[in-house]
N, C-alpha and C. Protein backbone atom coordinates (compact mmCIF):
# COMPACT_ATOMS: atom_id res chain seq x y z
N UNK A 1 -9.54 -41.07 -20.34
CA UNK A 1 -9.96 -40.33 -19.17
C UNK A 1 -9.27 -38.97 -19.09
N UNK A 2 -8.01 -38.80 -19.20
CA UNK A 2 -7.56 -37.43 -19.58
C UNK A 2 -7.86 -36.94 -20.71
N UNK A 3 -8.18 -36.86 -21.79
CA UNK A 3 -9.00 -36.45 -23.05
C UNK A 3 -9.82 -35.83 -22.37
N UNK A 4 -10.77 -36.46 -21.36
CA UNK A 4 -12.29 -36.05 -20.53
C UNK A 4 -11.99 -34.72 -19.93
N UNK A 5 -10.88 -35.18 -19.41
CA UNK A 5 -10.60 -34.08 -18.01
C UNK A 5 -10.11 -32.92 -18.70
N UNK A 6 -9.13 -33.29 -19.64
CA UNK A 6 -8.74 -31.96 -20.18
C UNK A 6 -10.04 -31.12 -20.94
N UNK A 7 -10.83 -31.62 -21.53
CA UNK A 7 -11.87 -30.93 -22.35
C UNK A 7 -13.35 -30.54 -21.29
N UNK A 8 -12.96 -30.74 -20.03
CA UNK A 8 -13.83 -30.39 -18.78
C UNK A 8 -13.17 -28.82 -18.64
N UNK A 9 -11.38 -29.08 -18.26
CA UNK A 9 -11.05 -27.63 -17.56
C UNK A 9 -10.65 -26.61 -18.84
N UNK A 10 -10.90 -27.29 -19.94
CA UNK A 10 -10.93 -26.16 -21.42
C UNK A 10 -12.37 -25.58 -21.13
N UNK A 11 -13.68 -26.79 -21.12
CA UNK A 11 -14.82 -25.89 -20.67
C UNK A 11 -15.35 -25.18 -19.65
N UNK A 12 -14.56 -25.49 -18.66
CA UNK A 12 -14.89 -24.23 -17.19
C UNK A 12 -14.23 -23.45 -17.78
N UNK A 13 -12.77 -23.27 -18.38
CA UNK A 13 -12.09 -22.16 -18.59
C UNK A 13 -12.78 -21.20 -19.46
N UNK A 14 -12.85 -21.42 -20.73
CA UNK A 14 -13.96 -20.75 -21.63
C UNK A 14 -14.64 -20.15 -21.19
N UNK A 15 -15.91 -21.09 -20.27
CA UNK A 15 -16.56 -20.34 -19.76
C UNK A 15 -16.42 -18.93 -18.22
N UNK A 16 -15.38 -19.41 -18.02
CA UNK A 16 -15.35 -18.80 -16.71
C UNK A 16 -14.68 -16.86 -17.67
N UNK A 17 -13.51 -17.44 -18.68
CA UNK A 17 -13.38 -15.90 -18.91
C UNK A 17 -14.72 -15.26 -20.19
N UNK A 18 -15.94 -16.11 -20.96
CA UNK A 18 -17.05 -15.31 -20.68
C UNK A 18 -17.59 -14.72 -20.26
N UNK A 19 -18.00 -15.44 -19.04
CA UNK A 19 -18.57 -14.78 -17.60
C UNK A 19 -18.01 -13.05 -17.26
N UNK A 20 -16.64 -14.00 -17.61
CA UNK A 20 -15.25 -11.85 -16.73
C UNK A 20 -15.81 -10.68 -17.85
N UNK A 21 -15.56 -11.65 -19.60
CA UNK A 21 -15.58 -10.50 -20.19
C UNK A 21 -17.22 -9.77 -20.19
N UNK A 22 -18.34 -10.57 -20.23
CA UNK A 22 -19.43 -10.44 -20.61
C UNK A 22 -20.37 -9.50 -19.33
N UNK A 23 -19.78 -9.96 -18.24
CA UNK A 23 -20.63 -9.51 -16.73
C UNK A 23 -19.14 -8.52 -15.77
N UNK A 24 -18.47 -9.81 -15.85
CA UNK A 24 -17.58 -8.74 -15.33
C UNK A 24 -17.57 -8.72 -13.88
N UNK A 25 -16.54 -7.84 -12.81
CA UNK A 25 -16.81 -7.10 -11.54
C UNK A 25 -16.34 -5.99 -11.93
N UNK A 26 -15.96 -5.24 -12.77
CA UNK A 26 -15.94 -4.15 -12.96
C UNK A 26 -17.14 -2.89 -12.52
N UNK A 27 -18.22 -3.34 -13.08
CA UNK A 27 -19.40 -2.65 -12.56
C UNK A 27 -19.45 -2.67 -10.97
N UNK A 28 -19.62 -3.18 -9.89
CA UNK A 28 -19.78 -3.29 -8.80
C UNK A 28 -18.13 -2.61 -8.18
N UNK A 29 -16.80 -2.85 -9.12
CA UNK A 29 -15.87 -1.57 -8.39
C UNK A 29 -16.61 -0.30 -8.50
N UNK A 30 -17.04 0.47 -9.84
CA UNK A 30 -17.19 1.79 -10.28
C UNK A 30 -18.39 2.50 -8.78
N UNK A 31 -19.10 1.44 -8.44
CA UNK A 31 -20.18 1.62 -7.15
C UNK A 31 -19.56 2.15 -6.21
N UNK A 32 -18.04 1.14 -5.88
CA UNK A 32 -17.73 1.80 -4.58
C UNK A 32 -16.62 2.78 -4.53
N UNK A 33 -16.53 3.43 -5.93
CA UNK A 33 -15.64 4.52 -6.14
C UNK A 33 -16.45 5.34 -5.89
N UNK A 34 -17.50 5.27 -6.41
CA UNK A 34 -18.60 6.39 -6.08
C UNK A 34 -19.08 6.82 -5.08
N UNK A 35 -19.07 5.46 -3.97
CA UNK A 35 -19.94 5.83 -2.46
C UNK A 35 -18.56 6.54 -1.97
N UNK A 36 -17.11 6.08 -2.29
CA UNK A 36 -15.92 6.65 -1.64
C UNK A 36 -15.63 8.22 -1.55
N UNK A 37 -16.86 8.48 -3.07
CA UNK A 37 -16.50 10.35 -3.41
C UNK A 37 -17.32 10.92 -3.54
N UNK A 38 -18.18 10.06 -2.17
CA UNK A 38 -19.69 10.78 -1.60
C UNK A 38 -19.03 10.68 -0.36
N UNK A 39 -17.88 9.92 0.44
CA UNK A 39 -17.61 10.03 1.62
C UNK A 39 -16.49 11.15 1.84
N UNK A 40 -15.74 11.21 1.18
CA UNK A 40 -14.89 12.23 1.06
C UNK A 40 -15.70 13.68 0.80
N UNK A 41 -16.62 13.60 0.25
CA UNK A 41 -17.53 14.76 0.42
C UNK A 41 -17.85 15.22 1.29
N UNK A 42 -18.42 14.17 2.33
CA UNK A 42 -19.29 14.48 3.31
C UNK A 42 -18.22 15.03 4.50
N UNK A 43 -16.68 13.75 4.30
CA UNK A 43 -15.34 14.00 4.82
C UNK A 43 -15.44 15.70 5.27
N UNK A 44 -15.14 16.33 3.77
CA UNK A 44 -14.96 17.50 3.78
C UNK A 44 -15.89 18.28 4.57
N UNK A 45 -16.85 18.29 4.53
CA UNK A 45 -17.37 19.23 5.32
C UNK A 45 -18.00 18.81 6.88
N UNK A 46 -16.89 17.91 7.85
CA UNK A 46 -16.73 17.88 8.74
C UNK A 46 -15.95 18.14 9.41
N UNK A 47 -14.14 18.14 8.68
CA UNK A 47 -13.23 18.29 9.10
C UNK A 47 -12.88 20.07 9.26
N UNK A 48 -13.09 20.81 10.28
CA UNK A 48 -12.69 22.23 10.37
C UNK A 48 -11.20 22.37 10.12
N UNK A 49 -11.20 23.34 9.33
CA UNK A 49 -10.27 23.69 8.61
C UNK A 49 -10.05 25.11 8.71
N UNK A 50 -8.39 25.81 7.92
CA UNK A 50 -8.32 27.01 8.64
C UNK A 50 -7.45 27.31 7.02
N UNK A 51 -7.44 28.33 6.28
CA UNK A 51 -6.18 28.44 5.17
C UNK A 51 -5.17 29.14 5.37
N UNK A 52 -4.38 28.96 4.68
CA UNK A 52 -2.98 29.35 5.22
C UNK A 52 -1.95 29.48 3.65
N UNK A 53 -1.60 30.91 3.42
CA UNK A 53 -0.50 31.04 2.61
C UNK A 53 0.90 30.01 2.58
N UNK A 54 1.42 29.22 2.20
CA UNK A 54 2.34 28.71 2.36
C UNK A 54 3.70 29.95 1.88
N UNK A 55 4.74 29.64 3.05
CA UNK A 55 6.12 30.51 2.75
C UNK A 55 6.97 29.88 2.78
N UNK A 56 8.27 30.10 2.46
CA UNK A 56 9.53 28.95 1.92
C UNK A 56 9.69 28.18 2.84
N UNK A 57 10.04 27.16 3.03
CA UNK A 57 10.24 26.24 4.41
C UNK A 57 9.08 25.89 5.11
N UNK A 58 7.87 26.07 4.83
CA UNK A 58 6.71 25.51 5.73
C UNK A 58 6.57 23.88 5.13
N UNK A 59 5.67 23.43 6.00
CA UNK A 59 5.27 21.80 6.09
C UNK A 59 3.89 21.94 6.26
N UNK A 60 3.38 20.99 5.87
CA UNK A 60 2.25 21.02 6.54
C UNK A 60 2.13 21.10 8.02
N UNK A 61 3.17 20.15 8.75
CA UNK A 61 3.27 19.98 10.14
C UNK A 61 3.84 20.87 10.75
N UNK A 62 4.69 22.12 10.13
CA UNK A 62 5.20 23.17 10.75
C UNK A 62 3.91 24.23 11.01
N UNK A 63 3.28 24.05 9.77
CA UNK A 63 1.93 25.25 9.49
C UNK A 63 0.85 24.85 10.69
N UNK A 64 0.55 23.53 11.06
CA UNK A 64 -0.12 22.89 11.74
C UNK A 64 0.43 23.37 13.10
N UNK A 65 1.93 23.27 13.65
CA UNK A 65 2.40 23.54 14.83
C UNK A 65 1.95 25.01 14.86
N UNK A 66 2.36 25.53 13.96
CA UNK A 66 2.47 27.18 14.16
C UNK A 66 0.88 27.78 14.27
N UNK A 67 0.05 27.05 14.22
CA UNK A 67 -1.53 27.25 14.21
C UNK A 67 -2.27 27.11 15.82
N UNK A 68 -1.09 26.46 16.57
CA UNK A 68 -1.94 25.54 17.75
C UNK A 68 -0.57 26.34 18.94
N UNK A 69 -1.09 26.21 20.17
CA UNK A 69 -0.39 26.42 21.27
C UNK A 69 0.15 25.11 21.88
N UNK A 70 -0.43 23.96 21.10
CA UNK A 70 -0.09 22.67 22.07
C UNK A 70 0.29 21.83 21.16
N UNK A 71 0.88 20.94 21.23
CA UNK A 71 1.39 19.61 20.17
C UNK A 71 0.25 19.39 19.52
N UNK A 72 0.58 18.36 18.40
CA UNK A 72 -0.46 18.12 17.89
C UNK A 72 -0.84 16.69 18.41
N UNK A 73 -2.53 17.12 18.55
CA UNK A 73 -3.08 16.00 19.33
C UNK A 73 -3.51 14.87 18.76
N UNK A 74 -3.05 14.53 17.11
CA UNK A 74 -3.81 13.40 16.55
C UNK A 74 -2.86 12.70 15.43
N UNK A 75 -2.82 11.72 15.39
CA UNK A 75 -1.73 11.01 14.77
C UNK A 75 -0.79 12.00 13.22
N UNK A 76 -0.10 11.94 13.34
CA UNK A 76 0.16 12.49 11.66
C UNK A 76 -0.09 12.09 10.60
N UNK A 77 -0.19 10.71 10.73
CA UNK A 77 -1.16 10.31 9.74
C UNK A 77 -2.83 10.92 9.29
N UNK A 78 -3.12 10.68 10.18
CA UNK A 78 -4.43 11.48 10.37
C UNK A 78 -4.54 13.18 9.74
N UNK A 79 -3.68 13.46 10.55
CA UNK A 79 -3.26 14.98 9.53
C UNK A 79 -3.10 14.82 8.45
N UNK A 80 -2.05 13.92 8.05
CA UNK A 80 -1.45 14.13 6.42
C UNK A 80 -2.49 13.82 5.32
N UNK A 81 -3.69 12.80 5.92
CA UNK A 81 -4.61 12.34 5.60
C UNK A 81 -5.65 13.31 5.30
N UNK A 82 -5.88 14.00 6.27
CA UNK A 82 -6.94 15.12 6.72
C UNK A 82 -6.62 16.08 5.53
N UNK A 83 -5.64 17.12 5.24
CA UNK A 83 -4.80 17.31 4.09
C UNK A 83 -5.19 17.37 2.61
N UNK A 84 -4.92 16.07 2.45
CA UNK A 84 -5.18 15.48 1.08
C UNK A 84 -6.62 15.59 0.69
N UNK A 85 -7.47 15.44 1.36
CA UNK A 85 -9.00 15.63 1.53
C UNK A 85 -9.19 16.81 1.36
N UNK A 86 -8.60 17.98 2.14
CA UNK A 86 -9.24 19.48 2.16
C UNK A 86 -8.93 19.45 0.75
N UNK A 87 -7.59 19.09 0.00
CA UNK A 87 -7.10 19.78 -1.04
C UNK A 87 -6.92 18.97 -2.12
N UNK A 88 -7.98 18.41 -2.32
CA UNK A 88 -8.54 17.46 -3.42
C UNK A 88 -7.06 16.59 -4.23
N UNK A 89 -6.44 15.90 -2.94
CA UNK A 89 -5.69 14.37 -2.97
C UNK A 89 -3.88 15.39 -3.67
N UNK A 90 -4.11 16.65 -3.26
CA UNK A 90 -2.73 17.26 -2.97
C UNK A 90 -1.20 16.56 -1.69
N UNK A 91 -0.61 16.13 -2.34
CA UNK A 91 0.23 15.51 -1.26
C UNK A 91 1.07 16.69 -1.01
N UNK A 92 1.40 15.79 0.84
CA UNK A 92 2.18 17.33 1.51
C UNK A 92 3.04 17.63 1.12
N UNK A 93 3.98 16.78 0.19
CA UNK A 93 5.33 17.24 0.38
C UNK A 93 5.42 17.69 -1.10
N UNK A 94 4.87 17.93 -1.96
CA UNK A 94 3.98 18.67 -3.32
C UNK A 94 3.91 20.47 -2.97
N UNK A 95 3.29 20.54 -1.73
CA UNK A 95 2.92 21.86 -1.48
C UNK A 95 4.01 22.79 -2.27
N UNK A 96 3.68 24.18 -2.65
CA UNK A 96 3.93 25.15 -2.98
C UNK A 96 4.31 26.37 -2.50
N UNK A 97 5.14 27.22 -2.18
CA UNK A 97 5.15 28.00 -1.21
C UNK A 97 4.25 29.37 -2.26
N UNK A 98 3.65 30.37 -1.45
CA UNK A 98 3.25 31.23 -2.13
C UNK A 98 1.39 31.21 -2.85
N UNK A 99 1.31 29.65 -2.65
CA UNK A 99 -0.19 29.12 -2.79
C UNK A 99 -0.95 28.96 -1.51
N UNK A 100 -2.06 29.16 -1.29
CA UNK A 100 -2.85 28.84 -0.35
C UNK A 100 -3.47 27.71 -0.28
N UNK A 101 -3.28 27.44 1.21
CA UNK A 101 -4.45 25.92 1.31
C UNK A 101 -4.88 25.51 2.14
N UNK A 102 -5.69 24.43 2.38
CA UNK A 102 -6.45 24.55 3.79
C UNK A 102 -5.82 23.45 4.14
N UNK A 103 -5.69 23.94 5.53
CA UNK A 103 -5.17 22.90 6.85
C UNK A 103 -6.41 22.63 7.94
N UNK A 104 -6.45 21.38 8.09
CA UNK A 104 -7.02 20.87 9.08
C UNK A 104 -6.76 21.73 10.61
N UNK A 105 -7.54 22.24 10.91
CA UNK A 105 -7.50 22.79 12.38
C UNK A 105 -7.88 21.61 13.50
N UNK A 106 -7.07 21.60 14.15
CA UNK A 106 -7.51 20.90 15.36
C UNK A 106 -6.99 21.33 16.65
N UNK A 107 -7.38 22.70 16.88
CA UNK A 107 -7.35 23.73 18.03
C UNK A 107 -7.87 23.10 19.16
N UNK A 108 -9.18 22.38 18.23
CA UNK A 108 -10.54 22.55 19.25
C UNK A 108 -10.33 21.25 19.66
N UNK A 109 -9.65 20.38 19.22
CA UNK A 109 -9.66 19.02 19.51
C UNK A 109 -9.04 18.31 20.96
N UNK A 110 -9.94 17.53 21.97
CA UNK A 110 -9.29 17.33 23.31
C UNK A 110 -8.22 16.67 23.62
C-alpha cells in the first residue's frame, strides 16, 4: 500500500511541475505588468506637476514646502509616491542637485 501511495505522489508531482514548466503563470504575470504601465501612464498625466532645478540641500519635501504657502495637504507617502511616477521610478533620496525634475504640485489641492 505504500509502494501505491508513493508512486501516486511521484505522479501528481511529475505532473504538477509539467504543467509549471509547460503552461506556466508566468504569462498571466507579464499581463499585469503591462496593465500596471498603462496605469502609471495614465497616472502621469493626471497628477499636476510643476519642475524644479534641484540645489544643494533640497528634498523633495523641502522643494514641495517651498512650492506651497500651506503644509502639505496629503500624506508623504503619497508625495514620495507621486515622485517616483513623474520621474520614471527615480527615488527621492537619489535626487541630484543641479538636475531638474518634476514635483507633484498640490497647490490646488483642498
Amino acid at each position: 500500500m505504500k509502494k501505491l501511495a508513493g508512486f501516486l505522489v511521484l505522479l501528481l508531482l511529475t505532473y504538477a511541475v509539467y504543467n509549471d514548466l509547460s503552461a506556466g503563470t508566468l504569462p498571466a504575470a507579464s499581463k499585469e505588468k503591462a496593465d500596471s504601465i498603462e496605469k502609471e501612464d495614465s497616472d502621469i498625466k493626471e497628477i499636476p506637476y510643476f519642475e524644479h532645478e534641484v540645489q544643494p540641500g533640497d528634498t523633495v519635501l523641502s522643494v514641495l514646502d517651498s512650492n506651497s504657502n500651506t503644509p502639505l495637504k496629503v500624506p508623504v507617502s503619497k508625495a514620495v509616491e507621486d515622485f517616483r511616477i513623474l520621474n520614471d521610478g527615480i527615488e527621492p533620496p537619489k535626487i541630484k542637485f543641479g538636475k531638474t525634475y518634476k514635483f507633484p504640485d498640490y497647490s490646488d489641492t483642498n
